[in-house]
C-alpha atoms as a PDB file:
ATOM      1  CA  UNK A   1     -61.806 231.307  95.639  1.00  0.00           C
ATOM      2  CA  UNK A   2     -63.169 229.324  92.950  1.00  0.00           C
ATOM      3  CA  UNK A   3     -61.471 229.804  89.081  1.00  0.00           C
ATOM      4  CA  UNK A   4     -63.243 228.621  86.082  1.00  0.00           C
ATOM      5  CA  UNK A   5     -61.481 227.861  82.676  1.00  0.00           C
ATOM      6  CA  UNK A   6     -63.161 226.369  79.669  1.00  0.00           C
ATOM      7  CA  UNK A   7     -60.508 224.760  77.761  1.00  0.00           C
ATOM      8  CA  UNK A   8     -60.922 224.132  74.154  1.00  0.00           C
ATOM      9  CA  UNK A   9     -59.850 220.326  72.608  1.00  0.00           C
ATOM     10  CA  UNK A  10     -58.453 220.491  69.185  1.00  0.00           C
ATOM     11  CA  UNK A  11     -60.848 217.910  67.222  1.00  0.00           C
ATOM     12  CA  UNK A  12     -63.462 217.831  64.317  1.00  0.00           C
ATOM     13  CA  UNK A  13     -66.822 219.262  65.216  1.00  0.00           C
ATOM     14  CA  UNK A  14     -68.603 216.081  65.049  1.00  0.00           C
ATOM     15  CA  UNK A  15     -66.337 214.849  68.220  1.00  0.00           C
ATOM     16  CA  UNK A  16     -66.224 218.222  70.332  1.00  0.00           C
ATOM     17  CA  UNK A  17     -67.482 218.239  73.782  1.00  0.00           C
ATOM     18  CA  UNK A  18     -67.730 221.010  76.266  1.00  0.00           C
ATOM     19  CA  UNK A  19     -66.468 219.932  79.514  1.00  0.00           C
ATOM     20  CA  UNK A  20     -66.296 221.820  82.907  1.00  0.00           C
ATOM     21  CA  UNK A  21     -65.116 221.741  86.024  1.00  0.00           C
ATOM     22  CA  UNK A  22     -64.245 224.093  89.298  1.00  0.00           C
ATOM     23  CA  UNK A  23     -62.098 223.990  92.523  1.00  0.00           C
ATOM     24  CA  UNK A  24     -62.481 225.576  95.446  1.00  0.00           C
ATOM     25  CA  UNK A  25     -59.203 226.227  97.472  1.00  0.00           C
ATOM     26  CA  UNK A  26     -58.946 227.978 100.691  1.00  0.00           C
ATOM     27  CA  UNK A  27     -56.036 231.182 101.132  1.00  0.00           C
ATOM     28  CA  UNK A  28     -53.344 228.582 101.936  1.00  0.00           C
ATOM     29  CA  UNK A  29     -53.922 226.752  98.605  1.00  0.00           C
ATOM     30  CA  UNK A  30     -55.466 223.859  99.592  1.00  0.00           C
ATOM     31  CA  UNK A  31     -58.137 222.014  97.761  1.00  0.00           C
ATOM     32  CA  UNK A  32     -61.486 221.971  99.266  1.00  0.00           C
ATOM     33  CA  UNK A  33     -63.502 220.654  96.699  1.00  0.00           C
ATOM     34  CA  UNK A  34     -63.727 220.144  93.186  1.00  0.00           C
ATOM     35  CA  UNK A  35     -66.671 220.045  91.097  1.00  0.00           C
ATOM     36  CA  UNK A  36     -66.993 218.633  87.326  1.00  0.00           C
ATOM     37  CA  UNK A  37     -69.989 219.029  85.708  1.00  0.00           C
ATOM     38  CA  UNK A  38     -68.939 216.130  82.982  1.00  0.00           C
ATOM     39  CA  UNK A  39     -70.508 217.355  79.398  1.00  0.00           C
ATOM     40  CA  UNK A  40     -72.156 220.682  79.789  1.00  0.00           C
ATOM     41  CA  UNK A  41     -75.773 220.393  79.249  1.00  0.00           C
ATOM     42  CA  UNK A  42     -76.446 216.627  79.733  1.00  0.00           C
ATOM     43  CA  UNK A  43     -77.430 215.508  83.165  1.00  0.00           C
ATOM     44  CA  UNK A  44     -76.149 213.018  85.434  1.00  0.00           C
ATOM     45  CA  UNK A  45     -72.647 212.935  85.250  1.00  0.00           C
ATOM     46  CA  UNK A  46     -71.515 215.302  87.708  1.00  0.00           C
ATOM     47  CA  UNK A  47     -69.436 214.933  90.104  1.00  0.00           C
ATOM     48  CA  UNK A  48     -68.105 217.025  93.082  1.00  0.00           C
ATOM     49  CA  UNK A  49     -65.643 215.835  95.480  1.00  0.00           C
ATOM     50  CA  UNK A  50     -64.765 217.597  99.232  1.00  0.00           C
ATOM     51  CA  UNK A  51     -61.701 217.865 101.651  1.00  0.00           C
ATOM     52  CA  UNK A  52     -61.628 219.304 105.017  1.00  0.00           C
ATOM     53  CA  UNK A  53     -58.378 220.203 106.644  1.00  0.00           C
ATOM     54  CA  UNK A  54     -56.937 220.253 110.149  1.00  0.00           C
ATOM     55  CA  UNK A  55     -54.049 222.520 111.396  1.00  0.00           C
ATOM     56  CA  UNK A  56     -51.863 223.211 114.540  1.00  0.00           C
ATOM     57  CA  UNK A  57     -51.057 226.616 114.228  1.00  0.00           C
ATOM     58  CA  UNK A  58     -48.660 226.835 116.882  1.00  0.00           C
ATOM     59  CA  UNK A  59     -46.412 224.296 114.589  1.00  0.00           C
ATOM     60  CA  UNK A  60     -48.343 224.806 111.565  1.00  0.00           C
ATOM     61  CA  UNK A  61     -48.781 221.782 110.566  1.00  0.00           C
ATOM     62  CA  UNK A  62     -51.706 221.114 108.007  1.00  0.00           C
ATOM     63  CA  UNK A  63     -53.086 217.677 107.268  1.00  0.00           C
ATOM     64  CA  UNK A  64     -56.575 216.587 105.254  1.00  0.00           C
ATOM     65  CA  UNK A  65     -58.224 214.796 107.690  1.00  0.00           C
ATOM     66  CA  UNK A  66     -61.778 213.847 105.825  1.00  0.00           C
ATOM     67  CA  UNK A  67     -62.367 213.327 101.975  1.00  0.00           C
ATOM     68  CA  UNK A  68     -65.863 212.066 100.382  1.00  0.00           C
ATOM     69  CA  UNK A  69     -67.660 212.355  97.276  1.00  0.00           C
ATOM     70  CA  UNK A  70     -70.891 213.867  97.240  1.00  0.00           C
ATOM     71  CA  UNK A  71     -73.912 211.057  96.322  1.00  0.00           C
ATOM     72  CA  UNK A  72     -75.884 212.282  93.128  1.00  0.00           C
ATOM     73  CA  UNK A  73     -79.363 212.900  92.300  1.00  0.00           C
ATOM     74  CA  UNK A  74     -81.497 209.699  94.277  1.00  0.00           C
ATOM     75  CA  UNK A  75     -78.231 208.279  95.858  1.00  0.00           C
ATOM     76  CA  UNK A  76     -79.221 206.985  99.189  1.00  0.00           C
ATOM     77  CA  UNK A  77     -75.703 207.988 100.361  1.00  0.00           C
ATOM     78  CA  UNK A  78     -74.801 211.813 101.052  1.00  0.00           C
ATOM     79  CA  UNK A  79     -70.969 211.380 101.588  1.00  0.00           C
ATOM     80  CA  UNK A  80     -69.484 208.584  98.986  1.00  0.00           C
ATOM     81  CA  UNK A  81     -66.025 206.734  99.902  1.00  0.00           C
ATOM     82  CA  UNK A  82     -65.900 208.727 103.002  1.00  0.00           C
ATOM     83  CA  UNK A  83     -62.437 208.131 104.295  1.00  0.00           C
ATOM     84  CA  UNK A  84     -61.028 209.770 107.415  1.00  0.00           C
ATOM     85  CA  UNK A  85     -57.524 209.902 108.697  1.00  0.00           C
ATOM     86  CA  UNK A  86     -56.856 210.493 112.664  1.00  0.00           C
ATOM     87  CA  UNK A  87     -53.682 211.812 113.894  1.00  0.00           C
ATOM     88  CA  UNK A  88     -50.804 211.183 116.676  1.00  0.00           C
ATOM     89  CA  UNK A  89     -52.697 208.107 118.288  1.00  0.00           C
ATOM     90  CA  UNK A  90     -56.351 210.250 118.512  1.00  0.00           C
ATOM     91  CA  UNK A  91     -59.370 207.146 117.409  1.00  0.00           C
ATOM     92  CA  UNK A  92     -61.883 209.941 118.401  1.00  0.00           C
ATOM     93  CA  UNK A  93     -61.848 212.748 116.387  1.00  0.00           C
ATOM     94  CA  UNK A  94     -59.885 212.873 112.664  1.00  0.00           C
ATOM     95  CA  UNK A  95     -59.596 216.805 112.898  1.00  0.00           C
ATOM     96  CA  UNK A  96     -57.979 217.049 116.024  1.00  0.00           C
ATOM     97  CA  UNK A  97     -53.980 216.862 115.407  1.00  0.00           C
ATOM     98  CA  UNK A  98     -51.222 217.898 118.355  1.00  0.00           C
ATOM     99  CA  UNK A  99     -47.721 218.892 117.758  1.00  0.00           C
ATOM    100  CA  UNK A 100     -46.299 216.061 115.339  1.00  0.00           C
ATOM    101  CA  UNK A 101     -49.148 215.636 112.850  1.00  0.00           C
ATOM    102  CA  UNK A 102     -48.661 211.926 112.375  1.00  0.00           C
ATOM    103  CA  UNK A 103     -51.202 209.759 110.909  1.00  0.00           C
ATOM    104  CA  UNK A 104     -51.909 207.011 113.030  1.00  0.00           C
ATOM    105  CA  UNK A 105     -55.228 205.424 111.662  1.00  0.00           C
ATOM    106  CA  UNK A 106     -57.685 205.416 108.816  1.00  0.00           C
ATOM    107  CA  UNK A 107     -60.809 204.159 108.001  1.00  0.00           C
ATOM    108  CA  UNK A 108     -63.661 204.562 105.268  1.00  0.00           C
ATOM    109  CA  UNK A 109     -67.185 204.077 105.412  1.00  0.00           C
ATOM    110  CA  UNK A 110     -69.103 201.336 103.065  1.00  0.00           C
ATOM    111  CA  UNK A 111     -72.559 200.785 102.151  1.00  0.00           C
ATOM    112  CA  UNK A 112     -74.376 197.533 101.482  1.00  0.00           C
ATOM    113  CA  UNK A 113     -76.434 198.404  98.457  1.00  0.00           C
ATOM    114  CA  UNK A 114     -79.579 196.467  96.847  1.00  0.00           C
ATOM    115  CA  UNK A 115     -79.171 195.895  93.054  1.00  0.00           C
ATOM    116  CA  UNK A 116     -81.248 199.353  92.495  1.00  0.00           C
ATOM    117  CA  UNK A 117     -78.649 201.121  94.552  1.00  0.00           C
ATOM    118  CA  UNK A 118     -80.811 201.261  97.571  1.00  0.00           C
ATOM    119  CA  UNK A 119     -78.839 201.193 100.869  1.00  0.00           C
ATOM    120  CA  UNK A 120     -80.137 197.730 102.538  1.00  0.00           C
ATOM    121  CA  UNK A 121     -77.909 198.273 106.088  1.00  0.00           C
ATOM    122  CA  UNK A 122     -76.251 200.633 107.956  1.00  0.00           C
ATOM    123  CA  UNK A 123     -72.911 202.065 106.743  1.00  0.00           C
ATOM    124  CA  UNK A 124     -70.047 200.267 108.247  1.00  0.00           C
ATOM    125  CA  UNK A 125     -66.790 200.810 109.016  1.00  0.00           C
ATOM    126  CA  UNK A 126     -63.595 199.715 106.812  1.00  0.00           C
ATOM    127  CA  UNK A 127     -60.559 200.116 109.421  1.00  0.00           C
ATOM    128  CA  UNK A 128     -57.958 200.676 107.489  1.00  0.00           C
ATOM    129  CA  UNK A 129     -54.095 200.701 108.921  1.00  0.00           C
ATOM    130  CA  UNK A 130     -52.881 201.556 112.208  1.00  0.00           C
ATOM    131  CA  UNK A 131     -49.240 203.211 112.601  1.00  0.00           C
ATOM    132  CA  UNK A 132     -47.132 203.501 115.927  1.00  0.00           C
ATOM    133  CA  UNK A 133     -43.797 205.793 115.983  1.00  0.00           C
ATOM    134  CA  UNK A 134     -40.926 205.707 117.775  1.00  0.00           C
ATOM    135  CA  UNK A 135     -39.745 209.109 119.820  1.00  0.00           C
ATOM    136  CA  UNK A 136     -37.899 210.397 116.729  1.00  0.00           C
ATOM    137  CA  UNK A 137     -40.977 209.731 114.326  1.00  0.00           C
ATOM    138  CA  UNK A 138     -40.236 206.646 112.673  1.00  0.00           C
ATOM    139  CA  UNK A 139     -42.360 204.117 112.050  1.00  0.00           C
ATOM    140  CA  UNK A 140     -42.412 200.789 114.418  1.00  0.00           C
ATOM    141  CA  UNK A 141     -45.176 199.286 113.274  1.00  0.00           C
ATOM    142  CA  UNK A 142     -48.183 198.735 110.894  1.00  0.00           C
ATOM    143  CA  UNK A 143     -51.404 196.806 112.026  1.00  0.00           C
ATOM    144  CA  UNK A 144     -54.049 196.974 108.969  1.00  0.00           C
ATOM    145  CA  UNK A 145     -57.536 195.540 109.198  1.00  0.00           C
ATOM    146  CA  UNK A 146     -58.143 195.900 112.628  1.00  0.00           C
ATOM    147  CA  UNK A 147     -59.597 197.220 115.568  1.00  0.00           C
ATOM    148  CA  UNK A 148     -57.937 201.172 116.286  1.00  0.00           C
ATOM    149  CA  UNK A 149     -57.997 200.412 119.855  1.00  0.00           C
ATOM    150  CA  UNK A 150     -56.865 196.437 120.399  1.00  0.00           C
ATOM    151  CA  UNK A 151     -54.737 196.545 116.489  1.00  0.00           C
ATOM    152  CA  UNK A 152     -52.258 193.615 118.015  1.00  0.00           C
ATOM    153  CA  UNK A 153     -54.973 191.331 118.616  1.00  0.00           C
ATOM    154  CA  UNK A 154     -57.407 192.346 116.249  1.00  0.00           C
ATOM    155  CA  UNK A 155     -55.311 193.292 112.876  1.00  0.00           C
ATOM    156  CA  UNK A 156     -55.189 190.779 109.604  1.00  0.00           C
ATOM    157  CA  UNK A 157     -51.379 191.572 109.065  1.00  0.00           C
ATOM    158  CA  UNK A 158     -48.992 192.978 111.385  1.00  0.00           C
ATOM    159  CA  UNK A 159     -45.667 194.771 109.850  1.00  0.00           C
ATOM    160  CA  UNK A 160     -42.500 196.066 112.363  1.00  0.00           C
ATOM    161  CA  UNK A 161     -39.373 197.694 112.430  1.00  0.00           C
ATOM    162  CA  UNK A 162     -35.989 197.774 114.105  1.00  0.00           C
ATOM    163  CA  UNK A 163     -33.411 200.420 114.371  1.00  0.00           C
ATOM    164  CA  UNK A 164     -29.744 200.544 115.062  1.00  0.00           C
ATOM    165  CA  UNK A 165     -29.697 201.964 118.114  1.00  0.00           C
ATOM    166  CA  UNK A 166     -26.624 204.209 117.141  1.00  0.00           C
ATOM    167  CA  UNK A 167     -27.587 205.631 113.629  1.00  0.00           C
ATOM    168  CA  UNK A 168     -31.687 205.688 115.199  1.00  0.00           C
ATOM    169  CA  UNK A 169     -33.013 206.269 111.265  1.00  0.00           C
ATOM    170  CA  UNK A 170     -31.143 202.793 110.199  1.00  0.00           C
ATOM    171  CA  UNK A 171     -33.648 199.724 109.643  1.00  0.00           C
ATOM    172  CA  UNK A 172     -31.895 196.620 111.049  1.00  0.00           C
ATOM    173  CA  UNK A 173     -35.108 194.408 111.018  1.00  0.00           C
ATOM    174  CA  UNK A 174     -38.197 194.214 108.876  1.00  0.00           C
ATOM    175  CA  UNK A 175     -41.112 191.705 109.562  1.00  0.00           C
ATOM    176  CA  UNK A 176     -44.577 191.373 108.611  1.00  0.00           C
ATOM    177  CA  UNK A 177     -47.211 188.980 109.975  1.00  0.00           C
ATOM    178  CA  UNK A 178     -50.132 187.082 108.235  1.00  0.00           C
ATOM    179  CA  UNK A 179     -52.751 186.870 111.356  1.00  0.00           C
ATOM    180  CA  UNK A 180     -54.474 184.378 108.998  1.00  0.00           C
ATOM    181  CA  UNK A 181     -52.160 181.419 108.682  1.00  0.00           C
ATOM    182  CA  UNK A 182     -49.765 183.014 111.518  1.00  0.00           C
ATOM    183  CA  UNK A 183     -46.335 183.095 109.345  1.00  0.00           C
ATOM    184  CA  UNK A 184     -43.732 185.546 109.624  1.00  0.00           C
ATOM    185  CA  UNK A 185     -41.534 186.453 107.109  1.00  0.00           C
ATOM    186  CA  UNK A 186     -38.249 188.443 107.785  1.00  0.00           C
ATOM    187  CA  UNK A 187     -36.889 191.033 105.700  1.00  0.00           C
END
C-alpha cells in the first residue's frame, strides 16, 4: 500500500522547505513505484519512477524485469530511461523467467531529442550486456554492446572465464576482448 510521512528538517524558517514523496510496494515488499512531488506547492519538479516484477512461483524466484521514469508535463517521451532485463537466455520477453532466474541481457531505450526536447526519431535500442552460464550458474562469459542474438560477432568487448574443472567455482582464466583494436588481455 502506499505510506506517506512528512518529515520535518531542522533549519531557520527562511530555509525550510516542505518536501514529499510516496512508494508504492506490493504484499511481498517490493517497490513498485515511487513518487516525489519535489517542493510541495511549486510545479514541475516531480518525479515518479516505476518497477514491474516477474516471478516463478514454483521456485519463487522474483526478479525486476522493467524500470522507467515517467516523462513530465509536455515530455514527448511516456517511459524515461526505460531499461529492461531478460532472463535465462529469453531476447523476447523481459517478464518471462524459468527455473534459474538468471539475467542474461539488458537493454534501454534512448531518444534523439531536438534542442526544445522534441523527440526528432524513433526510440532506439541501447543493448546493453549479454551473460552465458555454465551448468552450475557461473558466469562464462560477458558480450556488451551487441546484438542479443549474434553477441560473439556483434559485441564491442568480449569478457570469459575458466574453471578448474575439480573445484567447478575456481577461476583459472580471465580474459576480456576489445572488438575495436582486437587485443586480448589475460588476467
Amino acid at each position: 500500500g502506499n505510506t506517506t510521512h512528512d518529515v520535518e528538517l531542522r533549519a531557520s524558517a527562511a530555509n525550510r522547505v516542505h518536501v514529499r514523496s510516496t512508494k508504492e510496494i506490493d504484499r511481498f515488499g517490493r517497490l513498485l513505484s515511487e513518487h516525489s512531488d519535489g517542493i510541495v506547492g511549486e510545479p514541475g519538479d516531480e518525479i515518479t519512477s516505476h518497477t514491474e516484477w516477474t516471478q516463478n512461483w514454483r521456485t519463487w524466484i522474483h526478479r525486476s524485469c522493467r524500470g522507467y521514469i515517467d516523462g513530465g508535463t509536455g515530455d514527448a517521451a511516456t517511459q524515461l530511461g526505460l531499461t529492461e532485463t531478460f532472463y535465462d537466455g529469453n531476447t523476447s520477453d523481459p517478464c518471462e523467467i524459468t527455473n534459474r532466474g538468471l539475467p542474461t541481457y539488458s537493454r534501454t531505450q534512448l531518444y534523439t531529442r531536438a534542442i526544445d526536447g522534441s523527440v526528432i526519431a524513433t526510440p532506439q535500442w541501447l543493448h546493453g550486456a549479454v551473460t552465458v552460464y555454465n551448468a552450475e550458474g557461473l558466469v562464462t562469459d560477458v558480450f556488451t554492446g551487441g546484438d542479443p542474438t549474434t553477441p560473439s560477432t556483434t559485441a564491442h568487448q568480449h569478457g570469459s572465464r575458466a574453471y578448474d574443472p575439480h573445484y567447478r567455482a575456481a577461476v583459472i582464466l580471465e580474459s576480456i576482448q576489445y572488438a575495436m583494436d582486437g587485443s586480448t588481455r589475460l588476467y
